[in-house]
Every structure is written in structure tokens, then in C-alpha cells.
N, C-alpha and C. Protein backbone atom coordinates (compact mmCIF):
# COMPACT_ATOMS: atom_id res chain seq x y z
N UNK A 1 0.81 -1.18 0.00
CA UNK A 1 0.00 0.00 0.00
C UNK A 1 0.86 1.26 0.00
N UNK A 2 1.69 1.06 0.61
CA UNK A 2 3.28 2.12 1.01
C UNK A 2 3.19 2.63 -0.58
N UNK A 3 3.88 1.44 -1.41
CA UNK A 3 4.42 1.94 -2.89
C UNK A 3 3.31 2.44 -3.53
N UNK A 4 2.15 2.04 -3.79
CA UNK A 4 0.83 2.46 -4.63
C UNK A 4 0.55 4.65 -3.85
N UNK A 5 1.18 4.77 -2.89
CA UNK A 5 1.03 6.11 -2.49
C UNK A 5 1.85 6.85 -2.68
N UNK A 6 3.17 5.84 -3.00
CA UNK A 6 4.22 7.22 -3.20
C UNK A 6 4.16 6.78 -4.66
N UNK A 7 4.02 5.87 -5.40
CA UNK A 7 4.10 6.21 -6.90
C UNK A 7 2.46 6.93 -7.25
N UNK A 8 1.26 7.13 -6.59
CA UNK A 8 0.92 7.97 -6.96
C UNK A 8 0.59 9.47 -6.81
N UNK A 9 1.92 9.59 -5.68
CA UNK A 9 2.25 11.18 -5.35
C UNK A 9 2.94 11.51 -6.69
N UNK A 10 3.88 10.36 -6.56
CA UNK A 10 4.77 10.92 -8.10
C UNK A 10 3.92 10.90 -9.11
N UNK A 11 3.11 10.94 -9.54
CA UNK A 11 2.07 11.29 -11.04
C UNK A 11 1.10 12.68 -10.25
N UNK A 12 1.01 12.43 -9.30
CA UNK A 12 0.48 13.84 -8.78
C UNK A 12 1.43 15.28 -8.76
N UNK A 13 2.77 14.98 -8.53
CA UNK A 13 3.31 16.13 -8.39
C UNK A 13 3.99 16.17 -9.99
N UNK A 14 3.95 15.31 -10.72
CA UNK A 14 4.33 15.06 -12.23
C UNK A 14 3.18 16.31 -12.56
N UNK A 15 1.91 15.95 -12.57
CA UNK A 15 0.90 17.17 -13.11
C UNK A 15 0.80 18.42 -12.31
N UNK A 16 1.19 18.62 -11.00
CA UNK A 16 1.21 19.77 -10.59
C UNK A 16 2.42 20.67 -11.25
N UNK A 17 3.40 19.79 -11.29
CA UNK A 17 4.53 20.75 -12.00
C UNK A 17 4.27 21.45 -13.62
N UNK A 18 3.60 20.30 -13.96
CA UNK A 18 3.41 20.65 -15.43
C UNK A 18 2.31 21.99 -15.53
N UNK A 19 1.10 21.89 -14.69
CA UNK A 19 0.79 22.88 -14.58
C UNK A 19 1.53 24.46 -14.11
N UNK A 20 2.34 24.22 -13.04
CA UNK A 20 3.55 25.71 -12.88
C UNK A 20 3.80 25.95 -13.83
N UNK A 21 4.95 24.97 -14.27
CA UNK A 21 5.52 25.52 -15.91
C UNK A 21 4.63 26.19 -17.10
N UNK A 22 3.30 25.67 -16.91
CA UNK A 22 2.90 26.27 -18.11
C UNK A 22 2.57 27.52 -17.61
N UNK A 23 2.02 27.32 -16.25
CA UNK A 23 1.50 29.04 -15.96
C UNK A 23 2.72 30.27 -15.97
N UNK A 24 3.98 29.44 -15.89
CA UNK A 24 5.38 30.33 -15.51
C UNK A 24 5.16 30.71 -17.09
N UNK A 25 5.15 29.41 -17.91
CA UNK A 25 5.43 29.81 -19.62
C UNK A 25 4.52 31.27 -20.07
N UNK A 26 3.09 30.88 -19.33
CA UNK A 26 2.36 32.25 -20.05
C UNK A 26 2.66 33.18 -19.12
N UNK A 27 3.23 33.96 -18.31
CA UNK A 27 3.59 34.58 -17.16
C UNK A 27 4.67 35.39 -17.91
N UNK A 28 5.56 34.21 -18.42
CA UNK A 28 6.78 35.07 -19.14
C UNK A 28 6.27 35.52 -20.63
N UNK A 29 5.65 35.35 -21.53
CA UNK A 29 5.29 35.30 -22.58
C UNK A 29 4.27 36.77 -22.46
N UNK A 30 3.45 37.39 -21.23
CA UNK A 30 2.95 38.26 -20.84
C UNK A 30 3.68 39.04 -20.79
N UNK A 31 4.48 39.36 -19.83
CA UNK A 31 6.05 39.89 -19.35
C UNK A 31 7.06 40.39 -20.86
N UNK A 32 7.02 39.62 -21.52
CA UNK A 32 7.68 39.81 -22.64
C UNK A 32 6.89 40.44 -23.70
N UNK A 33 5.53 40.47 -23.43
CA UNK A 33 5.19 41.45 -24.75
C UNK A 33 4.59 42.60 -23.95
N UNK A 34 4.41 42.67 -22.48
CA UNK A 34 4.73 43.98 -21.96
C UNK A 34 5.92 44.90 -22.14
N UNK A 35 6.87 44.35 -22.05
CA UNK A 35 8.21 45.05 -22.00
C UNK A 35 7.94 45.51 -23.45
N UNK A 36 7.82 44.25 -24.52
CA UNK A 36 8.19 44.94 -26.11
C UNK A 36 7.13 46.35 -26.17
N UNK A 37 5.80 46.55 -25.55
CA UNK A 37 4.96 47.12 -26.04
C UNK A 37 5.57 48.33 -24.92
N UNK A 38 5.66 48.42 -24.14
CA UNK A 38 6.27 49.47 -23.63
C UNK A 38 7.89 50.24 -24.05
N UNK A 39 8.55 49.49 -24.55
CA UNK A 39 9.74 50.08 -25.34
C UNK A 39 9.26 50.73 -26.84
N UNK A 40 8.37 50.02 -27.93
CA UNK A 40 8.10 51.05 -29.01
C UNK A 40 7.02 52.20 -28.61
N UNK A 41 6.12 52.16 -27.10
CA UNK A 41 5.41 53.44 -27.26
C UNK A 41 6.78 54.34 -26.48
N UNK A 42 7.78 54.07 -25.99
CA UNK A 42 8.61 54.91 -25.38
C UNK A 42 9.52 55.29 -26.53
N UNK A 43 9.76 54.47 -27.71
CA UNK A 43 10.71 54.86 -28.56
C UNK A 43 9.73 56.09 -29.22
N UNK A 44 7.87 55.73 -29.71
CA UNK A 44 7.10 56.53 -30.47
C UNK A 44 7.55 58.36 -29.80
N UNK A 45 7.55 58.18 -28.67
CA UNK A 45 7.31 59.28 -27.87
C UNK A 45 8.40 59.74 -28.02
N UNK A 46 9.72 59.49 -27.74
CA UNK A 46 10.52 60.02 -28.06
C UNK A 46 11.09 60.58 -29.03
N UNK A 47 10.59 59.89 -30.51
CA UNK A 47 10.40 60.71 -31.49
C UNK A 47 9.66 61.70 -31.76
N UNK A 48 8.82 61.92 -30.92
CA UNK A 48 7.71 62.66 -31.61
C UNK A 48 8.39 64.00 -30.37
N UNK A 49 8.87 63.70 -29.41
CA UNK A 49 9.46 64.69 -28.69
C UNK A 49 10.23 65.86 -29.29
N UNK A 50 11.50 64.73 -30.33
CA UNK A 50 12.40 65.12 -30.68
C UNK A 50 11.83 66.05 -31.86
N UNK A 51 10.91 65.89 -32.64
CA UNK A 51 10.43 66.90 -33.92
C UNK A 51 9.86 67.63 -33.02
N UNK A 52 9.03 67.85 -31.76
CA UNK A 52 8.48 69.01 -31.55
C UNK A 52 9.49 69.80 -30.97
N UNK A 53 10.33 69.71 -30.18
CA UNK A 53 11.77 70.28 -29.59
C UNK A 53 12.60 70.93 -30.67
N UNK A 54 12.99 70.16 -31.62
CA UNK A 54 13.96 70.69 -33.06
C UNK A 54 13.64 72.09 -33.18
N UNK A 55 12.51 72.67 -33.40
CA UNK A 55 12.19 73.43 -33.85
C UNK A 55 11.39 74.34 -32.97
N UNK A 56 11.64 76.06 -32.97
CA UNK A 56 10.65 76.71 -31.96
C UNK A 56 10.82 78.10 -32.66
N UNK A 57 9.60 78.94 -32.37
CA UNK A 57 9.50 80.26 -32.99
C UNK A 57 9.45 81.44 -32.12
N UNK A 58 10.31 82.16 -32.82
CA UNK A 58 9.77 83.52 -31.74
C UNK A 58 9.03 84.72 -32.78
N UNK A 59 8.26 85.57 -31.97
CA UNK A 59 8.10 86.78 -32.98
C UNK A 59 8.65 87.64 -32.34
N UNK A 60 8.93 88.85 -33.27
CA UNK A 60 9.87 90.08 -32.72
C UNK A 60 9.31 91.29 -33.18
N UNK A 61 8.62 92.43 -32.81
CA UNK A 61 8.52 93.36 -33.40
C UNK A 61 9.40 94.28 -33.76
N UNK A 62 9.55 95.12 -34.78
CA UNK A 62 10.60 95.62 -35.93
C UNK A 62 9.69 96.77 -35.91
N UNK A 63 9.95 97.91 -35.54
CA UNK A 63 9.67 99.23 -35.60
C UNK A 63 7.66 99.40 -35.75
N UNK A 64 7.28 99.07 -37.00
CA UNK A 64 6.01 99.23 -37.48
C UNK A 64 5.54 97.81 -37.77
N UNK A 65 6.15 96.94 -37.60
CA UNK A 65 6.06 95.52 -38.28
C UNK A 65 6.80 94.26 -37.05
N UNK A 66 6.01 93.19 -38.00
CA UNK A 66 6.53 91.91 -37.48
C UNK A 66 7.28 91.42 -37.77
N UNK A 67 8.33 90.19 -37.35
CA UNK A 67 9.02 89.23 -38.03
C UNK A 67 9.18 88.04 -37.08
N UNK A 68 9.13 87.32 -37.58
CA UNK A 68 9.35 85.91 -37.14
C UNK A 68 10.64 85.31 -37.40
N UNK A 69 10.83 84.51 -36.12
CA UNK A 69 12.13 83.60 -36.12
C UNK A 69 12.49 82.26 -35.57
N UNK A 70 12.42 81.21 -36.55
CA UNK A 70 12.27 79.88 -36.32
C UNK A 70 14.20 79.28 -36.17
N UNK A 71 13.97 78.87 -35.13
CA UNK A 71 15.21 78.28 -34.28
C UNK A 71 15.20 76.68 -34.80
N UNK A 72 16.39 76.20 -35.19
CA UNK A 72 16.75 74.77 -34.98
C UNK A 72 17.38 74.22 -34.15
N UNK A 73 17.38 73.37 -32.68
CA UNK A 73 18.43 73.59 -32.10
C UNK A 73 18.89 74.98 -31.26
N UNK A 74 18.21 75.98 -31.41
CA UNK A 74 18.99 77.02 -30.75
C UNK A 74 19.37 77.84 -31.34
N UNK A 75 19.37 77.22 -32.80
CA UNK A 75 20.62 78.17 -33.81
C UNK A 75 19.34 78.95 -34.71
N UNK A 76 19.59 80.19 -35.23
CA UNK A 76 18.34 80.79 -35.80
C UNK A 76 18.57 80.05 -37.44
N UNK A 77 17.49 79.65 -37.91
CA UNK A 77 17.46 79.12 -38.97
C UNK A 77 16.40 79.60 -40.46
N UNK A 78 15.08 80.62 -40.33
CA UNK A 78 14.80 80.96 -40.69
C UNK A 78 14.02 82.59 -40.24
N UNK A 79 14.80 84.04 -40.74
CA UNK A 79 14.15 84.97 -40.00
C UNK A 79 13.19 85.82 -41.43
N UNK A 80 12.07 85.73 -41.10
CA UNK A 80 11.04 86.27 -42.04
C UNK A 80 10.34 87.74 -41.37
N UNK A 81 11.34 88.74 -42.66
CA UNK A 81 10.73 90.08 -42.31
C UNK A 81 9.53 90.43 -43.14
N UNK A 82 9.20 89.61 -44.12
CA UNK A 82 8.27 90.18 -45.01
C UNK A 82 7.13 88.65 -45.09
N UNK A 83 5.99 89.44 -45.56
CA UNK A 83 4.99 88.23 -45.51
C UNK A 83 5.57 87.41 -46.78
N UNK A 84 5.26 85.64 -46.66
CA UNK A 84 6.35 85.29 -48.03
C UNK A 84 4.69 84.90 -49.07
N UNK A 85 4.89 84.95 -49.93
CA UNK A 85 3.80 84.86 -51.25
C UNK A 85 3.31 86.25 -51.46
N UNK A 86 3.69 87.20 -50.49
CA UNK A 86 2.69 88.20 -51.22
C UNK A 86 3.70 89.34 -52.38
N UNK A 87 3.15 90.25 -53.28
CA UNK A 87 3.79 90.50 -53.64
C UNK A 87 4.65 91.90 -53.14
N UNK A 88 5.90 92.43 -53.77
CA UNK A 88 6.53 93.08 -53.31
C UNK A 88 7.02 92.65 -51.56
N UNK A 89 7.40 93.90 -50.93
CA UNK A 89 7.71 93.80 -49.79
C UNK A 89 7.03 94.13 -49.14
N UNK A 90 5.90 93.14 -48.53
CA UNK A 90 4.81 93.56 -47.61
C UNK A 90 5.65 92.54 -46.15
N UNK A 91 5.05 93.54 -44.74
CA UNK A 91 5.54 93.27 -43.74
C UNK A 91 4.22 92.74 -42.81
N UNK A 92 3.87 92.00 -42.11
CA UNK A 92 3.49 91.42 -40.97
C UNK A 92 2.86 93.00 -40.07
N UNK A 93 1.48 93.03 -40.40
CA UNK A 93 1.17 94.12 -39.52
C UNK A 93 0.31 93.86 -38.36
N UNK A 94 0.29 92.87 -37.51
CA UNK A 94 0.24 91.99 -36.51
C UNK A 94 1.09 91.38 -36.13
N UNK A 95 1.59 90.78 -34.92
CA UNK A 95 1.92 89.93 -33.96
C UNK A 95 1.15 88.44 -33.89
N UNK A 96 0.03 88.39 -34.41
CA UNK A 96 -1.02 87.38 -34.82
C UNK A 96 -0.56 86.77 -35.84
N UNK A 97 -0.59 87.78 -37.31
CA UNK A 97 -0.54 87.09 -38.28
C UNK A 97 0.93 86.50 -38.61
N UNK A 98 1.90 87.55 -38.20
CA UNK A 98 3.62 86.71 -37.90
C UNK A 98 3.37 85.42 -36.79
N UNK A 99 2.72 85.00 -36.18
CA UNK A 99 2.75 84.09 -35.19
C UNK A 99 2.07 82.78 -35.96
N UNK A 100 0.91 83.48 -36.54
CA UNK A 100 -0.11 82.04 -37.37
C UNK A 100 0.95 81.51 -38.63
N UNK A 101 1.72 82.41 -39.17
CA UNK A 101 2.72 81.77 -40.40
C UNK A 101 3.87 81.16 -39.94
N UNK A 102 4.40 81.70 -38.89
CA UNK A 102 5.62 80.83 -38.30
C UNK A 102 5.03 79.92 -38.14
N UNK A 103 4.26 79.51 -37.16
CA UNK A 103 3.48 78.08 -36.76
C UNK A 103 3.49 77.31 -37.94
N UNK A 104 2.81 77.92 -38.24
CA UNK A 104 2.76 76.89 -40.05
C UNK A 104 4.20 76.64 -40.75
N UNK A 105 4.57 77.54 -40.47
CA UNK A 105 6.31 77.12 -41.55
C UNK A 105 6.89 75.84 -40.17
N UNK A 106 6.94 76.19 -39.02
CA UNK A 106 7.32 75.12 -38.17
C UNK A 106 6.51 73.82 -37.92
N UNK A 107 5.16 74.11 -38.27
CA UNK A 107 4.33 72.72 -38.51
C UNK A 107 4.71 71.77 -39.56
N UNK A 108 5.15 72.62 -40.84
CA UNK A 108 5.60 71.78 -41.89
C UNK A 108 7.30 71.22 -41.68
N UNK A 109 8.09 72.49 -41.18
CA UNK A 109 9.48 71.84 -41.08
C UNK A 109 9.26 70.75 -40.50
N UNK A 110 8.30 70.34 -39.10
CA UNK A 110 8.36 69.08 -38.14
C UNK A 110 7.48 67.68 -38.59
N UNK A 111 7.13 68.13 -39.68
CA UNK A 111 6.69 66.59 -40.96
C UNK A 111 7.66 66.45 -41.94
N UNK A 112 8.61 67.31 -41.93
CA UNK A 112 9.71 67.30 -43.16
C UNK A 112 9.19 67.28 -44.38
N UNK A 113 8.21 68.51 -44.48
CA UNK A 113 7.90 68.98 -45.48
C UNK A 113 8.15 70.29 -45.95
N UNK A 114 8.95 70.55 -47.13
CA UNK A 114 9.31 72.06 -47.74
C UNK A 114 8.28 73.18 -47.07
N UNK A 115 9.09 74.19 -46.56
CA UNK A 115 7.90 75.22 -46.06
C UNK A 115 7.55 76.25 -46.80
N UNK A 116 6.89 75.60 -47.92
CA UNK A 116 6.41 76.64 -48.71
C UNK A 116 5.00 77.46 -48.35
N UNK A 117 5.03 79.15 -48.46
CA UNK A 117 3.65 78.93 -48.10
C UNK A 117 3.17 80.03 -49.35
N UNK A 118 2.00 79.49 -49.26
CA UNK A 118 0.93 80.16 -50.59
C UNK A 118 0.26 81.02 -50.38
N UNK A 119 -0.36 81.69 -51.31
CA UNK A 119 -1.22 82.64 -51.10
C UNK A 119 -2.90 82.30 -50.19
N UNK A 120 -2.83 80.70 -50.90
CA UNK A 120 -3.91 80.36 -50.35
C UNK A 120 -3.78 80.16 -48.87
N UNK A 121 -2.55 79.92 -48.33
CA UNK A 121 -2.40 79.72 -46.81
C UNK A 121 -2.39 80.91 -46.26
N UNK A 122 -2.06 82.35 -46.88
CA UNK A 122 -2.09 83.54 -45.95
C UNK A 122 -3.80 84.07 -46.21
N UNK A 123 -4.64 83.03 -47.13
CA UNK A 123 -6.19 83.42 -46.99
C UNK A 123 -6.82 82.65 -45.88
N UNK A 124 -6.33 81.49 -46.47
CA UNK A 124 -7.32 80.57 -44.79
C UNK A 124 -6.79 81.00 -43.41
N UNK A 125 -5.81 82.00 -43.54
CA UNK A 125 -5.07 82.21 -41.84
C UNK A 125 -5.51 83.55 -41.77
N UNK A 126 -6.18 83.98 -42.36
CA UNK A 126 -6.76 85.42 -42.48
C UNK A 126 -6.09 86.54 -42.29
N UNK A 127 -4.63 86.22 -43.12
CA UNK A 127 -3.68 87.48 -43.05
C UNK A 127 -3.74 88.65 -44.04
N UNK A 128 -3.65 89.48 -42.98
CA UNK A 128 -3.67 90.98 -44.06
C UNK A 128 -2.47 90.99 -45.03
N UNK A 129 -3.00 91.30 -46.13
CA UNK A 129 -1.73 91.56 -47.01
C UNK A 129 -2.61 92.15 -48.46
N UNK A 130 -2.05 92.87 -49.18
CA UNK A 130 -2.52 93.87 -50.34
C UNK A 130 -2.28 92.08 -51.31
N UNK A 131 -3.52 91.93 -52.03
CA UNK A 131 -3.48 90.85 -53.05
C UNK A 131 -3.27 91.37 -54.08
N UNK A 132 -2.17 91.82 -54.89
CA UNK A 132 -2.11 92.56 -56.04
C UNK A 132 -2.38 91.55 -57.08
């Protein structure tokens, strides 16, 4: 009777183990796609840090007028004394409307897209400027 109890402890603790292991197996398999999923939203973020940081604007008023000045780094990289699409040399006669075009020229530098801007962008931003 002795042997019939300990050989069937041993098939008892045979399936208890097998059960640990598997629960350890999905335990780690959890664990491991926590970690992965928490390293690419920390890598996402950090990119997206790094394009909004790159780039920052100041405006400056200039006697009668505006100008804007978009920083890379620190270093000045684009300074706009005149509104750009319009014609001749028209100047920024707001603090508003130099602020709504920088934004935009720095919205596009931080998609790495050419910062071109159009006439149609100084209409939808409702900037003053003589439409010759």
C-alpha cells in the first residue's frame, strides 16, 4: 500500500509541475510582450518629442512691423521680415498674423515637409496683405 502512495504522489506532483511551468510559460510570454509594447510606445514618444523640440519660434517686433524667427536647435534658422507669397515687400502688420505663419512654416518643417507657403495659406489664416 506504502508503494501504490508514493508512486501515486509521483504522477500527482508530475501534473502539478506541469501545470507551474505552463503558468510560468504564459507569465513570461505576458512579461515579454509587456516590455516589447512598452519600449516602441517609449521609442514613439521620443520621437515625436524630438520633432516638436527641433524646432521653436519667436516673434519680434521691428519698428512698425513683425518678423518671425524659427530656431533649430537654438541656432536661428529661418528669419522672415516680409509676408512670403505676397507680392513686393509687404511686412506682418500683426503679432497674430507673424505668429499664425511661423506656426505653419514650423508645422511643416516638423513633418519634413518644404515650407512653402501660398497665397492660399495667408487666406485661410486670415492674413492681411494687399493681393495685387
Amino acid at each position: 500500500m506504502l508503494i501504490i502512495l508514493h508512486y501515486s504522489d509521483f504522477y500527482f506532483n508530475k501534473y502539478i509541475m506541469k501545470k507551474i511551468y505552463s503558468y510560468i510559460g504564459v507569465f513570461m510570454l505576458i512579461l515579454t510582450l509587456t516590455i516589447f509594447f512598452l519600449y516602441i510606445k517609449n521609442t514613439n514618444n521620443k520621437s515625436k518629442a524630438t520633432n516638436q523640440s527641433l524646432y521653436s519660434l519667436k516673434v519680434i517686433e521691428n519698428k512698425d512691423s513683425w518678423i518671425y524667427e524659427i530656431y533649430k536647435n537654438d541656432t536661428m534658422f529661418i528669419r522672415q521680415e516680409y509676408i512670403p507669397s505676397a507680392k513686393g515687400k509687404q511686412s506682418f502688420k500683426t503679432k497674430e498674423d507673424a505668429k499664425k505663419i511661423g506656426n505653419l512654416v514650423v508645422s511643416k518643417l516638423s513633418k519634413n515637409v518644404f515650407p512653402v507657403i501660398s497665397k492660399n495659406d495667408l487666406i485661410n489664416n486670415n492674413i492681411n496683405f494687399e493681393n495685387k
